[in-house]
PDB file of N, CA and C in Angstrom:
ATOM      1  N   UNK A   1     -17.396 -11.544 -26.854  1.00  0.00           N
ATOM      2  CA  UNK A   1     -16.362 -12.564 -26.782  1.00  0.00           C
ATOM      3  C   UNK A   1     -15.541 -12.521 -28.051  1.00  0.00           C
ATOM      4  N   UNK A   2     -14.095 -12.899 -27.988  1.00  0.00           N
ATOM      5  CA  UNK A   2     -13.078 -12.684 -28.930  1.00  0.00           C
ATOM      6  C   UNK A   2     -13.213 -14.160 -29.334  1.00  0.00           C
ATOM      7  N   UNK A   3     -13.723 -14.885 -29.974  1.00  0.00           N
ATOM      8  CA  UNK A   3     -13.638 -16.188 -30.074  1.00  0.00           C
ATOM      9  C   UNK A   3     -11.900 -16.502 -31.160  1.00  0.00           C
ATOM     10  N   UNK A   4     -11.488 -15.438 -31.653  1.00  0.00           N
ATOM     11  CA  UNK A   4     -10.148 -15.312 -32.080  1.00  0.00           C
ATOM     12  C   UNK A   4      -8.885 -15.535 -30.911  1.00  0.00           C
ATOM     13  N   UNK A   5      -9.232 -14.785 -29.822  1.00  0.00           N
ATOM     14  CA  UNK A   5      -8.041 -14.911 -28.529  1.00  0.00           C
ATOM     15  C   UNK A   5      -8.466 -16.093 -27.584  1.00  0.00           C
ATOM     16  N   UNK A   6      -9.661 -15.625 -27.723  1.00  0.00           N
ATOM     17  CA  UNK A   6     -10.331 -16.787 -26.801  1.00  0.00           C
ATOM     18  C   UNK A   6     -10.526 -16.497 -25.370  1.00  0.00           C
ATOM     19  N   UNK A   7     -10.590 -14.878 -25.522  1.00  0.00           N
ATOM     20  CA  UNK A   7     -11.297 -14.032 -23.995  1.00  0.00           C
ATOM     21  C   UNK A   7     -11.859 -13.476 -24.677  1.00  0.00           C
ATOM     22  N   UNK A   8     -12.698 -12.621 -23.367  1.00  0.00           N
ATOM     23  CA  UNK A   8     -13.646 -11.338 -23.785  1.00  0.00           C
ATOM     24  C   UNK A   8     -12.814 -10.286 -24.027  1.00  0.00           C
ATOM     25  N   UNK A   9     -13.506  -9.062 -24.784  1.00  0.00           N
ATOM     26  CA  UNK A   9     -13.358  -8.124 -24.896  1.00  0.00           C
ATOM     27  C   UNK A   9     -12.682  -6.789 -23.852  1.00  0.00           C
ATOM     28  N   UNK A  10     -11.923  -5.656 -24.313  1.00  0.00           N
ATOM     29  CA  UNK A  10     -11.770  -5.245 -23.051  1.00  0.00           C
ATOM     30  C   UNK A  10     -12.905  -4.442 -22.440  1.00  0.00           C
ATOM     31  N   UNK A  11     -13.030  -4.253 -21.064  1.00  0.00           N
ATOM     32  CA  UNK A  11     -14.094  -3.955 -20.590  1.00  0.00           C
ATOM     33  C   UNK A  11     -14.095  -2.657 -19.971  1.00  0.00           C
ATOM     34  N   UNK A  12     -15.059  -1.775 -19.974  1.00  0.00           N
ATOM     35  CA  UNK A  12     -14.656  -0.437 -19.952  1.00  0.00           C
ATOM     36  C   UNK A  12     -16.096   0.361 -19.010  1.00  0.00           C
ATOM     37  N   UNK A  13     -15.902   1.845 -18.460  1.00  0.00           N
ATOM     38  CA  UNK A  13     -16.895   1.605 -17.146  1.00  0.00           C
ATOM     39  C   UNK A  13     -16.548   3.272 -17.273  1.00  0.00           C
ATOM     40  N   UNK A  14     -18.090   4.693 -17.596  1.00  0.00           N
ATOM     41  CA  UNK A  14     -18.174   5.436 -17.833  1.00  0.00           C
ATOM     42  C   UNK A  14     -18.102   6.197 -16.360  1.00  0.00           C
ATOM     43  N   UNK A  15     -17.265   7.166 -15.471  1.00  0.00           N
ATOM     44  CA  UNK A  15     -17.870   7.404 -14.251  1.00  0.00           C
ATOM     45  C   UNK A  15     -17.831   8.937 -14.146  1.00  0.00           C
ATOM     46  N   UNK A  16     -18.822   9.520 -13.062  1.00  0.00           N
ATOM     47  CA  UNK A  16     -18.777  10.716 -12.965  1.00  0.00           C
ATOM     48  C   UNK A  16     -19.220  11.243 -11.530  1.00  0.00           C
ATOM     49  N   UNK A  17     -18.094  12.232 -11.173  1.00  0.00           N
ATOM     50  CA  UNK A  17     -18.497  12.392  -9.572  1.00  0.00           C
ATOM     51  C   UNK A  17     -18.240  13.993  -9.421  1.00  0.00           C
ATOM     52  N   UNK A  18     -19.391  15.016  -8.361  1.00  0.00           N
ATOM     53  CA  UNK A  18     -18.991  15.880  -8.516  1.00  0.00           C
ATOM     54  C   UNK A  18     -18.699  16.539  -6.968  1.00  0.00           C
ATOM     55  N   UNK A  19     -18.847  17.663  -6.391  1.00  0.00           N
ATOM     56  CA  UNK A  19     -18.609  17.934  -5.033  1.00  0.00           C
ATOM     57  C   UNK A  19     -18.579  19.252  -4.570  1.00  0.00           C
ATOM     58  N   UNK A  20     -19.595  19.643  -3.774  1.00  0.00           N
ATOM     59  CA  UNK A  20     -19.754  21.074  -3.410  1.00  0.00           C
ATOM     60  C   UNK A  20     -19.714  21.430  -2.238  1.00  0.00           C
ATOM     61  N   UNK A  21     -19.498  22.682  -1.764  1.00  0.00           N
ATOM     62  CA  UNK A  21     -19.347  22.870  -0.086  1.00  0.00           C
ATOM     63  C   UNK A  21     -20.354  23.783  -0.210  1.00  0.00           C
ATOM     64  N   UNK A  22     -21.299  23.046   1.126  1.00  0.00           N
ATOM     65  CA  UNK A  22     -22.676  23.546   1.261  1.00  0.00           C
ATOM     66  C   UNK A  22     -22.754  25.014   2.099  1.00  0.00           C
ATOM     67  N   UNK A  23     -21.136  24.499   3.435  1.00  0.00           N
ATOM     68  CA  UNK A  23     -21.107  25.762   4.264  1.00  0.00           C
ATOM     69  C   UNK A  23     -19.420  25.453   4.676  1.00  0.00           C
ATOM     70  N   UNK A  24     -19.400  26.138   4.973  1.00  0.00           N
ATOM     71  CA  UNK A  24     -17.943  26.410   5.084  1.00  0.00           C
ATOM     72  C   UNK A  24     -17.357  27.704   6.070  1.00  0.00           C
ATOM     73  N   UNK A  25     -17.061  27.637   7.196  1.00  0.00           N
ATOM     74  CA  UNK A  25     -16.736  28.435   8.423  1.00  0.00           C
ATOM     75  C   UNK A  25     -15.821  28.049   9.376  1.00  0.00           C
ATOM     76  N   UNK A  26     -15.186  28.726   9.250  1.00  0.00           N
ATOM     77  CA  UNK A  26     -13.706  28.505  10.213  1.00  0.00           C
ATOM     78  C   UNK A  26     -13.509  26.731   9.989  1.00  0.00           C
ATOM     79  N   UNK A  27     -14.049  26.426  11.080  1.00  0.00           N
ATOM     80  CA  UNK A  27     -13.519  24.787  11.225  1.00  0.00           C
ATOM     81  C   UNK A  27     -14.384  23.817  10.923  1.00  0.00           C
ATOM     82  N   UNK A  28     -15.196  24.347  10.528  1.00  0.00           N
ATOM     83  CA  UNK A  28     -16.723  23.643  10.279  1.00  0.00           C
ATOM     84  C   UNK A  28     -17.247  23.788   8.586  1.00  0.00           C
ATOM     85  N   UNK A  29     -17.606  22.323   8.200  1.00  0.00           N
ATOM     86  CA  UNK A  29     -18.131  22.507   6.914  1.00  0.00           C
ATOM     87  C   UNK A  29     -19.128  21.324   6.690  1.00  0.00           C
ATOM     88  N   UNK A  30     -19.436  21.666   5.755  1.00  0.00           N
ATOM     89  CA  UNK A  30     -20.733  20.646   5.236  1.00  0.00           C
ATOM     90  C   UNK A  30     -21.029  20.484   3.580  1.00  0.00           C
ATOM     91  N   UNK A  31     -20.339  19.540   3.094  1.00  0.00           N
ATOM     92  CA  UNK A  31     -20.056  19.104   1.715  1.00  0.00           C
ATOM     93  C   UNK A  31     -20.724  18.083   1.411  1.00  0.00           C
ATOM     94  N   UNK A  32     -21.603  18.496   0.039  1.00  0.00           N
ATOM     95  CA  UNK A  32     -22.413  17.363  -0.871  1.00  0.00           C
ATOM     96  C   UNK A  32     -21.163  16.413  -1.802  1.00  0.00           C
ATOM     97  N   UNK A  33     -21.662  15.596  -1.896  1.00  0.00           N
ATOM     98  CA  UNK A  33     -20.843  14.822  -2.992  1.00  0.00           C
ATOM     99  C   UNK A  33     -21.965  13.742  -3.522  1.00  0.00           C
ATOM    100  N   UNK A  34     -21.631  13.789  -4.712  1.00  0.00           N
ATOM    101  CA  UNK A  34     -22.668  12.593  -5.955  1.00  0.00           C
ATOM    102  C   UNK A  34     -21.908  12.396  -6.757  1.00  0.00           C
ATOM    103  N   UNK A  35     -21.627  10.731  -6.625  1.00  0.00           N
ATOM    104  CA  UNK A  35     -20.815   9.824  -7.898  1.00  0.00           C
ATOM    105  C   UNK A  35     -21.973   8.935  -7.862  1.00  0.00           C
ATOM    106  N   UNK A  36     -21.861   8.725  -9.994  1.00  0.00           N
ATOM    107  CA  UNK A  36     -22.433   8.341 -10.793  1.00  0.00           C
ATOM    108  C   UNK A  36     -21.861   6.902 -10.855  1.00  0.00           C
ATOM    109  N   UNK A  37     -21.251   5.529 -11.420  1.00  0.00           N
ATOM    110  CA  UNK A  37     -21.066   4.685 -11.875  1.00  0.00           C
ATOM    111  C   UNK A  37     -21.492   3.957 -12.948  1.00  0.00           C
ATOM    112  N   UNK A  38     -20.602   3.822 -13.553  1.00  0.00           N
ATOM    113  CA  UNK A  38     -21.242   3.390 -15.481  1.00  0.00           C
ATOM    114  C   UNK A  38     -22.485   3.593 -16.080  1.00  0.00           C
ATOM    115  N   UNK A  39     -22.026   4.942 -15.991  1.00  0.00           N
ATOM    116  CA  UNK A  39     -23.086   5.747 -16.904  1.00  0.00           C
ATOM    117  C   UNK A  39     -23.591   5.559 -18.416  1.00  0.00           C
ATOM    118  N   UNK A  40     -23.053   4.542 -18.672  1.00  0.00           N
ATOM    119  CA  UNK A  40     -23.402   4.159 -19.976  1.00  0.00           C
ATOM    120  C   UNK A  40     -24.230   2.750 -19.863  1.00  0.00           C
ATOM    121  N   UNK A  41     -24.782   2.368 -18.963  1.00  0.00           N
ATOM    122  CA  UNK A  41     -24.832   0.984 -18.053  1.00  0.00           C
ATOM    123  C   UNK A  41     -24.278  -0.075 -19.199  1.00  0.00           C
ATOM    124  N   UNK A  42     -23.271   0.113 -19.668  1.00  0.00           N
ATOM    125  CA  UNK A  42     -22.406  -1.342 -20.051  1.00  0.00           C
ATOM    126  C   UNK A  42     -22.117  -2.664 -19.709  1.00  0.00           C
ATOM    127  N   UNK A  43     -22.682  -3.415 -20.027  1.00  0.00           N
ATOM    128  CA  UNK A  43     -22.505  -5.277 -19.314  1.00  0.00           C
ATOM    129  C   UNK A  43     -20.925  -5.064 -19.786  1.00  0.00           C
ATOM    130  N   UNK A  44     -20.612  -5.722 -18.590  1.00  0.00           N
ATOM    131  CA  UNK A  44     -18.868  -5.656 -18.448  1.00  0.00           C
ATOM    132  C   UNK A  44     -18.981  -6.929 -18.056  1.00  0.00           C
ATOM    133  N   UNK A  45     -18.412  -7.844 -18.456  1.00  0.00           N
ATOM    134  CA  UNK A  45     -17.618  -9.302 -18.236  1.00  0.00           C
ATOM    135  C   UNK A  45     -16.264  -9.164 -17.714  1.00  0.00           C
ATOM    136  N   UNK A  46     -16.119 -10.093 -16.925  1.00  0.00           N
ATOM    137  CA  UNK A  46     -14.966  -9.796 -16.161  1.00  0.00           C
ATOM    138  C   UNK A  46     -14.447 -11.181 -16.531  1.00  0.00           C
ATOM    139  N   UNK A  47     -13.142 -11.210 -17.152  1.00  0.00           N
ATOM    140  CA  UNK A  47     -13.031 -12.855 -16.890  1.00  0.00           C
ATOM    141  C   UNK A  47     -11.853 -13.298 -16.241  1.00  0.00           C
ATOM    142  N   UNK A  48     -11.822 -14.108 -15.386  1.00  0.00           N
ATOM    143  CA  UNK A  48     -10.273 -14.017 -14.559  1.00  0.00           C
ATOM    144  C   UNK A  48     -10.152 -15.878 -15.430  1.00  0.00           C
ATOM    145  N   UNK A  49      -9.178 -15.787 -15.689  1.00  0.00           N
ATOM    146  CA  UNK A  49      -8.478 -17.333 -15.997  1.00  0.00           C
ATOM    147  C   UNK A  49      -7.721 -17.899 -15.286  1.00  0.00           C
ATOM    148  N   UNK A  50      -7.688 -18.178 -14.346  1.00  0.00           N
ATOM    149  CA  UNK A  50      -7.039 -18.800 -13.579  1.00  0.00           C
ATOM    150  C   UNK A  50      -7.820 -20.397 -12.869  1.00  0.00           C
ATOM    151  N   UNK A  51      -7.154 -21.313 -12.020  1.00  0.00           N
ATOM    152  CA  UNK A  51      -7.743 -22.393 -11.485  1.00  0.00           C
ATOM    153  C   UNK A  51      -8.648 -22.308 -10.519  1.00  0.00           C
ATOM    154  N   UNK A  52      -9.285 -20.961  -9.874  1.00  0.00           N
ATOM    155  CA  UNK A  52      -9.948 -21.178  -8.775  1.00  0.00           C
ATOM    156  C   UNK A  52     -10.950 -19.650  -8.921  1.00  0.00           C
ATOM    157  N   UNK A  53     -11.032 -19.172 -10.261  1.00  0.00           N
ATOM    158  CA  UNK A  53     -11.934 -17.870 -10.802  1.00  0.00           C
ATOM    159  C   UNK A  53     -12.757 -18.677 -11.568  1.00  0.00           C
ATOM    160  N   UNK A  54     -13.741 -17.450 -12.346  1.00  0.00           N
ATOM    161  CA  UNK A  54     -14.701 -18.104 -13.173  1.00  0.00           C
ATOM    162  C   UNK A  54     -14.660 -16.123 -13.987  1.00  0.00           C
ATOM    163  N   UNK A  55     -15.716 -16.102 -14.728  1.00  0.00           N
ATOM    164  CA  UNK A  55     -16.146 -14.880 -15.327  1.00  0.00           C
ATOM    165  C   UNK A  55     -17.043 -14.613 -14.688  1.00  0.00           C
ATOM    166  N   UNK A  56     -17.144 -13.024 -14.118  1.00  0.00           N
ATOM    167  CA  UNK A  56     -17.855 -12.491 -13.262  1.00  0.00           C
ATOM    168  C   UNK A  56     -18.441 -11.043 -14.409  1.00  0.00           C
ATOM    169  N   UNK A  57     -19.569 -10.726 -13.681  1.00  0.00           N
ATOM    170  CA  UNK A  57     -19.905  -9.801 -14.478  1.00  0.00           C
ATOM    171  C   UNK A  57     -19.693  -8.330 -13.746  1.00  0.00           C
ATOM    172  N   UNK A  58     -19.436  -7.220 -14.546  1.00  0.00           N
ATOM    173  CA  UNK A  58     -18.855  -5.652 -13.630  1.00  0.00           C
ATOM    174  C   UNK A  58     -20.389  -5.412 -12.700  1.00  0.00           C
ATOM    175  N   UNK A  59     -20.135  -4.397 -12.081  1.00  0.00           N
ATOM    176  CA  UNK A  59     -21.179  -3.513 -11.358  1.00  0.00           C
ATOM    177  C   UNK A  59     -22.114  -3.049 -12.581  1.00  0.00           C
ATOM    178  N   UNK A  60     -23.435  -2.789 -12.213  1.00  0.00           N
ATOM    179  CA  UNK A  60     -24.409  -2.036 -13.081  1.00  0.00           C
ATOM    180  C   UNK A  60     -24.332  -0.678 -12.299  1.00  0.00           C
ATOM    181  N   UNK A  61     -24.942  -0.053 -13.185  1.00  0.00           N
ATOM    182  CA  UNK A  61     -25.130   1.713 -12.694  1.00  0.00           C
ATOM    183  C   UNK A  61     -25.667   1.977 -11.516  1.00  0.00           C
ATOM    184  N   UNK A  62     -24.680   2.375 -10.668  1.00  0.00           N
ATOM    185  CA  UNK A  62     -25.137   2.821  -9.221  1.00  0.00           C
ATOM    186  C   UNK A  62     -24.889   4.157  -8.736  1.00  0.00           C
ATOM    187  N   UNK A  63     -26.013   4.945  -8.180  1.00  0.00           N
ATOM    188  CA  UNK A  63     -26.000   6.134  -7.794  1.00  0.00           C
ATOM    189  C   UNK A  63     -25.792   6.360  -6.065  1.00  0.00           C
ATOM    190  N   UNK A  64     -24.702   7.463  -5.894  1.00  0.00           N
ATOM    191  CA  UNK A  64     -23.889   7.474  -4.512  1.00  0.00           C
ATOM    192  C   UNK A  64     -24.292   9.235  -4.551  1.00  0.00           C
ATOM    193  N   UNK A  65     -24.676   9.061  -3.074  1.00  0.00           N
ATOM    194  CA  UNK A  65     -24.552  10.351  -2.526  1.00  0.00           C
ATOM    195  C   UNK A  65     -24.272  11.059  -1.058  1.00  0.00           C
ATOM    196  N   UNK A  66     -23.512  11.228  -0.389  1.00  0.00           N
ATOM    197  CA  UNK A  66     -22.708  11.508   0.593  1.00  0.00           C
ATOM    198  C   UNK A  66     -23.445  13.053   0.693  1.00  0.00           C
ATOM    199  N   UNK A  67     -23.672  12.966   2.249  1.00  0.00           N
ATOM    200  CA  UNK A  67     -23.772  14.641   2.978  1.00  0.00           C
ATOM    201  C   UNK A  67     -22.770  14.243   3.866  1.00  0.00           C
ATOM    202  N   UNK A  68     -21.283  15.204   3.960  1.00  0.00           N
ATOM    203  CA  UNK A  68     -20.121  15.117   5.014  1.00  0.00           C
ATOM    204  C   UNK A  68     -20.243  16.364   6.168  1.00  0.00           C
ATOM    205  N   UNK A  69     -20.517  16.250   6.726  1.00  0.00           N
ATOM    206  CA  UNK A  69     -19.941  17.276   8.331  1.00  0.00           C
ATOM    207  C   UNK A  69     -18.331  16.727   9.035  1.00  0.00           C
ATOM    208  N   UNK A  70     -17.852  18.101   8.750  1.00  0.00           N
ATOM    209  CA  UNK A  70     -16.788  18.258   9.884  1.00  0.00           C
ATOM    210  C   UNK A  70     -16.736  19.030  11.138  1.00  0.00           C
ATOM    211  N   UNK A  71     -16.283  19.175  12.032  1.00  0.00           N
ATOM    212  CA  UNK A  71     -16.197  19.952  12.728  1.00  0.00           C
ATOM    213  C   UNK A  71     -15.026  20.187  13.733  1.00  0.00           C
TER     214      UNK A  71
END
């Protein structure tokens, strides 16, 4: 907290996502994908000022992983 401005700090959120094709043929494929989310697990405060918000806190570190088929 900025007790000088009289908000929080700015808030900031490390991410990383990557993506590979498993198979790949004419019209047909099959792609991995893995995203990371705040990889630094940073408490992020969110603060909205307004009449009908409050301060919310960001997402914690969440791990995503997608198998895609097309065809």
């Amino acid at each position: 907290m900025d007790f000088a401005r009289g908000r929080v700090r700015p808030a900031y959120s490390l991410d990383a996502s990557s993506g590979i094709d498993l198979y790949r043929k004419e019209n047909k494929a099959l792609t991995l994908e893995v995203q990371i989310s705040n990889l630094t697990k940073h408490l992020n405060v969110i603060n909205f000022d307004s009449l009908f918000s409050g301060t919310a806190i960001g997402a914690p570190r969440s791990f995503e992983m997608r198998l895609k088929a097309g065809f």
